[in-house]
Protein backbone atom coordinates (compact mmCIF):
# COMPACT_ATOMS: atom_id res chain seq x y z
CA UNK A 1 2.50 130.95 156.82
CA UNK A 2 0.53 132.17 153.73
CA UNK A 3 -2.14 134.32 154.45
CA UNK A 4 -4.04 132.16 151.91
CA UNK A 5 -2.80 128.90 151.50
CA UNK A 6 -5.59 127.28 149.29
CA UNK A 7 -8.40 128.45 148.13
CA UNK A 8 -11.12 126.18 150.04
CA UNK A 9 -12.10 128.92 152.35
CA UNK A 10 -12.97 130.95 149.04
CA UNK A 11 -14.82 128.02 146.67
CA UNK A 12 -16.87 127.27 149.87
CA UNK A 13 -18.11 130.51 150.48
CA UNK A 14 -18.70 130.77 146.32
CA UNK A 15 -21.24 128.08 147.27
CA UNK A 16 -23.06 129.64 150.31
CA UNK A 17 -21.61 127.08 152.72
CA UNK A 18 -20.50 127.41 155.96
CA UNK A 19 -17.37 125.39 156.97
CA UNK A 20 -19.55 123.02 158.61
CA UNK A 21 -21.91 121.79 155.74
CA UNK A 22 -18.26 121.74 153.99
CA UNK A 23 -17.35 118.97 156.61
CA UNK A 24 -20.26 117.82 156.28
CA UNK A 25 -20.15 117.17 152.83
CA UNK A 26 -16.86 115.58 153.19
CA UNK A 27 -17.14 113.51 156.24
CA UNK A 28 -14.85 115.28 158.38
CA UNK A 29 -15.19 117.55 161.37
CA UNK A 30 -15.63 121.39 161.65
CA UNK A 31 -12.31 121.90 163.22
CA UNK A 32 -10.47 120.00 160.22
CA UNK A 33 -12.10 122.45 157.67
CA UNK A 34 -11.01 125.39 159.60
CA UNK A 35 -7.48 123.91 159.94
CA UNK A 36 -7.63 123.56 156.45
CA UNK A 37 -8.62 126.79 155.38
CA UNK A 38 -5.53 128.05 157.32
CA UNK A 39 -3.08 125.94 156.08
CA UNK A 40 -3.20 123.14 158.95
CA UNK A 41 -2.19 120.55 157.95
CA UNK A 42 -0.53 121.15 154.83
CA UNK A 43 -3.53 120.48 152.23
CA UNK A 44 -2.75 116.57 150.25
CA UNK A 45 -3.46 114.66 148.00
CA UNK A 46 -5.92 112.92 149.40
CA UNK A 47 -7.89 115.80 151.53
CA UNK A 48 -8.02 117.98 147.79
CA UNK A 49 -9.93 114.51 146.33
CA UNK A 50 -12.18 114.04 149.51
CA UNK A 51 -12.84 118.34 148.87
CA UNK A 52 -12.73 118.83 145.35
CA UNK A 53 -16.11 116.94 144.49
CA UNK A 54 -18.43 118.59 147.06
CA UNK A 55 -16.81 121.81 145.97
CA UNK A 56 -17.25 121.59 142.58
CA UNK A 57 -13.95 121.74 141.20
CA UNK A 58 -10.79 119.67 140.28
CA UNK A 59 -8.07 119.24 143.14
CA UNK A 60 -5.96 121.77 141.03
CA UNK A 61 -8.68 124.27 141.49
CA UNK A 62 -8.14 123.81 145.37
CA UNK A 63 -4.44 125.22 145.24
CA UNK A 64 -3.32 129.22 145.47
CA UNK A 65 -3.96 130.94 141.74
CA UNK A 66 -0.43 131.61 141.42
CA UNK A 67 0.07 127.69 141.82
CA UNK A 68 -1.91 126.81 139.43
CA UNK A 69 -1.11 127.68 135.85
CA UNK A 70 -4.00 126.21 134.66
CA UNK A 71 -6.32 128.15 137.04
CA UNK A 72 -9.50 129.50 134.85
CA UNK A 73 -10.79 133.23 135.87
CA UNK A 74 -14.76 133.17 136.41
CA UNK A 75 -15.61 134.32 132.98
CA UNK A 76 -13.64 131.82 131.67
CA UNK A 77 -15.00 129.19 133.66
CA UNK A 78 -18.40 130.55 132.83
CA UNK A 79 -17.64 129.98 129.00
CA UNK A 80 -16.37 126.66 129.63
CA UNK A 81 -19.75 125.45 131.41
CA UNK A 82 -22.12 127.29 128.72
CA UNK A 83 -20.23 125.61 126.09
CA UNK A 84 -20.26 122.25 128.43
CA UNK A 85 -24.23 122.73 128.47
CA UNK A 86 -24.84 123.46 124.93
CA UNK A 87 -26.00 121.47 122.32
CA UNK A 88 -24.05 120.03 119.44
CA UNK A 89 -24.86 123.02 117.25
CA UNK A 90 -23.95 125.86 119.52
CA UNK A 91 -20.49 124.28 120.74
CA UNK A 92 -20.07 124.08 116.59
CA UNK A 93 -21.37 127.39 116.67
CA UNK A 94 -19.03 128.71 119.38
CA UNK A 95 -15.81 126.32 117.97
CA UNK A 96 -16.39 129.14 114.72
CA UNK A 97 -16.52 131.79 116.39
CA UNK A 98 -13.14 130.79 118.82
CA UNK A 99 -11.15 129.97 115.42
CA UNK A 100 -12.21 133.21 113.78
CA UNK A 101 -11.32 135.33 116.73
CA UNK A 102 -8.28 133.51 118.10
CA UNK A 103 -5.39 134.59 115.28
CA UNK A 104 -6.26 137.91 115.99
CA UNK A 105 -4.99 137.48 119.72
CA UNK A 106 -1.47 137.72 118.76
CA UNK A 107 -1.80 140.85 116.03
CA UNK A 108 -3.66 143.50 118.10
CA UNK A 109 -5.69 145.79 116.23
CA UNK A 110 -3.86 148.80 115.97
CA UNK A 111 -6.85 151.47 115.31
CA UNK A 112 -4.92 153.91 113.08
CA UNK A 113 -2.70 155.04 116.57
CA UNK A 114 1.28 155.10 115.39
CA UNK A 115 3.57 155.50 118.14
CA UNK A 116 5.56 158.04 115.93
């Protein structure tokens, strides 16, 4: 078995929780959180809706990183809700700046450094 199967054990204690205000939260028992945490049962469909909510994320953001292609780091994440909380001027603000910054991702600044 994976030594980390999902990542509920990890967004739970992002929040300060213990596992049972987690089941709490969700309407389960104690004993199911732990089970989850570990892999037991498998974690569905249904248990990553009844978690994601009272974690705070989308059911994606429940799986394994490497499961997730879509999985945002924490700075990202943090950009996302600054942006989210923003008014209309700074997300117009911010949209600039992304489009000024972004063709530059794929042409590296070189700094005068030739590899001969």
């Amino acid at each position: 078995m994976d030594e980390n199967p999902n990542r509920i054990r990890e967004l739970r204690l992002a929040k300060g929780w213990s596992q049972q205000r987690l089941a709490d939260e969700v309407g389960c028992s104690k004993m199911q959180v732990s089970g989850l945490e570990r892999g037991k049962p498998k974690l569905d469909q249904d248990w990553m809706r009844r978690l994601a909510g009272p974690l705070g994320v989308t059911p994606a953001d429940l799986l394994p990183v490497e499961d997730n292609p879509r999985a945002l780091t924490e700075e990202e994440w943090a950009l996302i809700q600054q942006f989210r909380a923003g008014d209309d001027r700074g997300r117009d603000e911010l949209q600039r700046v992304a489009d000024v910054l972004l063709p530059f991702r794929d042409h590296p600044v070189d700094n005068g450094r030739d590899a001969a």
